[in-house]
Every structure is written in structure tokens, then in C-alpha cells.
N, C-alpha and C. Protein backbone atom coordinates (compact mmCIF):
# COMPACT_ATOMS: atom_id res chain seq x y z
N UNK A 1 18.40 -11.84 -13.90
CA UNK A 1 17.15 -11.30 -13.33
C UNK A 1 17.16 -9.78 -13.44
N UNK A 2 18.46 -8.87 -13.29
CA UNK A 2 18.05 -7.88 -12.87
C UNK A 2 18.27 -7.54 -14.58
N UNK A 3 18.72 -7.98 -15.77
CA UNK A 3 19.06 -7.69 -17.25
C UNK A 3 17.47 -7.73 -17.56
N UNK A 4 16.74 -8.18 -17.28
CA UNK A 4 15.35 -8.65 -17.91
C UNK A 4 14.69 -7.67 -16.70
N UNK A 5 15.17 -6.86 -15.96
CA UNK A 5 14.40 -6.31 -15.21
C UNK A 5 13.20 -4.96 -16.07
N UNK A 6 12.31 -4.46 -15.86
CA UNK A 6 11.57 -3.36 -16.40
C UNK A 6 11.63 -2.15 -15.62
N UNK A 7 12.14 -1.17 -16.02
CA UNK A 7 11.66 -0.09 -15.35
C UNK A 7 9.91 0.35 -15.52
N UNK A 8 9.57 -0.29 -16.13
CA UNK A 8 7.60 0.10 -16.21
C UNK A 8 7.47 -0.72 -14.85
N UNK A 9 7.69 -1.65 -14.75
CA UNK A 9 7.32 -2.74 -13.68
C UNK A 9 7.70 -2.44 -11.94
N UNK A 10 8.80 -1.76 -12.29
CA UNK A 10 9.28 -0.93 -10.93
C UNK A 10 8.27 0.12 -10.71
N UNK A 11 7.87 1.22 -11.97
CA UNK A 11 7.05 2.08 -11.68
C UNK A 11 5.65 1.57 -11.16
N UNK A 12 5.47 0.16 -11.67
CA UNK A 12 4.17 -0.34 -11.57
C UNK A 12 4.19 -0.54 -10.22
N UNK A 13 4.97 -1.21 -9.86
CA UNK A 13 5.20 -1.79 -8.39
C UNK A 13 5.25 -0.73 -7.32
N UNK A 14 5.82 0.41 -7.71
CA UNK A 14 5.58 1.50 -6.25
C UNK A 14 4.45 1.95 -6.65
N UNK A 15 4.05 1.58 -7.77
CA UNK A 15 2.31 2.57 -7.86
C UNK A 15 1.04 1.23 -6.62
N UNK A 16 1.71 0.40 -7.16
CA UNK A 16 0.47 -0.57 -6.26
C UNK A 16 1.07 -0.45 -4.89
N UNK A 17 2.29 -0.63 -4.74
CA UNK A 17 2.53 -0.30 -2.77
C UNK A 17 2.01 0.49 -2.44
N UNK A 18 2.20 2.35 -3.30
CA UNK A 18 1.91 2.85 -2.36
C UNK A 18 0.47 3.52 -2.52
N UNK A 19 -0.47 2.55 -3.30
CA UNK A 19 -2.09 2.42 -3.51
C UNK A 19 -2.16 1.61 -1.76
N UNK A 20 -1.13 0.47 -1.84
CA UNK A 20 -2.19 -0.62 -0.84
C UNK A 20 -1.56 0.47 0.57
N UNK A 21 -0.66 1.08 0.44
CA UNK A 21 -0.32 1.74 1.76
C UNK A 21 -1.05 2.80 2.03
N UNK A 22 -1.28 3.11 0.70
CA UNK A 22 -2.76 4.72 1.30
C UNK A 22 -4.23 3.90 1.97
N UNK A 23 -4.37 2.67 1.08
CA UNK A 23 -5.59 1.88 1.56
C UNK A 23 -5.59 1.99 3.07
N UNK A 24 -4.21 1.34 3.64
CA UNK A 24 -4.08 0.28 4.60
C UNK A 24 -4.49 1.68 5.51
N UNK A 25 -4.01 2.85 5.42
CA UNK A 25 -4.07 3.86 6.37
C UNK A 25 -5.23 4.36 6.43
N UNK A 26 -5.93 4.43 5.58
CA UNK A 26 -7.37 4.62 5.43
C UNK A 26 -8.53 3.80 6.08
N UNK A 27 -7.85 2.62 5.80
CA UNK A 27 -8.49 1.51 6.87
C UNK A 27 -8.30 1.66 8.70
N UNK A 28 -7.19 2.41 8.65
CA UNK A 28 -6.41 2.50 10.10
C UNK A 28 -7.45 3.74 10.51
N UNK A 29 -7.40 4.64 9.59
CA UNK A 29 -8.29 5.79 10.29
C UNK A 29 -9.71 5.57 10.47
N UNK A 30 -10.29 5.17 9.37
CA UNK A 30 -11.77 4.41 9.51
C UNK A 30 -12.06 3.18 11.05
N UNK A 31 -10.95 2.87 11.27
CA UNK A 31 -11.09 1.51 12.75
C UNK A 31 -11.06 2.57 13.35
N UNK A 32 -10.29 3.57 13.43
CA UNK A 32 -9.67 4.22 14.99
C UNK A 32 -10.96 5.32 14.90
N UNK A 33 -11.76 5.70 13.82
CA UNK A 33 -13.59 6.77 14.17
C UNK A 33 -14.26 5.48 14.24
N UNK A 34 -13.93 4.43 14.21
CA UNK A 34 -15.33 3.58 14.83
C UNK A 34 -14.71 3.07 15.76
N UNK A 35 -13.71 3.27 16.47
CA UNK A 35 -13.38 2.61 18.23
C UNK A 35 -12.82 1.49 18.07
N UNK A 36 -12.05 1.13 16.87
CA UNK A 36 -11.32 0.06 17.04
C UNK A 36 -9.69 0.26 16.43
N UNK A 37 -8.96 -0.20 17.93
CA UNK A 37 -7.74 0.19 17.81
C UNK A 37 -6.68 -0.81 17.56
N UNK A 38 -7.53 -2.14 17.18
CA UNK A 38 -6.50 -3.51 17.18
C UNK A 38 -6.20 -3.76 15.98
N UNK A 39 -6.68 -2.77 14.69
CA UNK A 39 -6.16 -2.90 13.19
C UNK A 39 -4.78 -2.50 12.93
N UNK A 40 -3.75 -3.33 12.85
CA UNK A 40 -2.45 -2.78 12.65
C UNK A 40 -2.13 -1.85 11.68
């Protein structure tokens, strides 16, 4: 698994985490200016 591994695919992979982790925080700030604080 790790012989067949890609380093493009690693790069790919922290590029989409840390896309969905800028999202997720963006989402967090957008709940918390409209008064909702139960979005984890």
C-alpha cells in the first residue's frame, strides 16, 4: 500500500482537507453572525 502510494495524491488530499476545513469554518462564522451557535 504504502509502495503504490502517490505523492500527487497526498498533495491532493491536504489540498481537499484543508479546502473542507476552511469551508467548515466559514460555515462556523456565517452560524455564529446569524445567532446560531449549535454548528460544530
Amino acid at each position: 500500500l504504502i509502495d503504490s502510494f502517490n505523492p500527487t495524491d497526498a498533495g491532493e488530499l491536504g489540498a481537499r482537507e484543508m479546502a473542507l476545513k476552511l469551508r467548515k469554518e466559514s460555515y462556523r462564522q456565517e452560524a455564529e453572525r446569524n445567532g446560531y451557535s449549535d454548528i460544530e
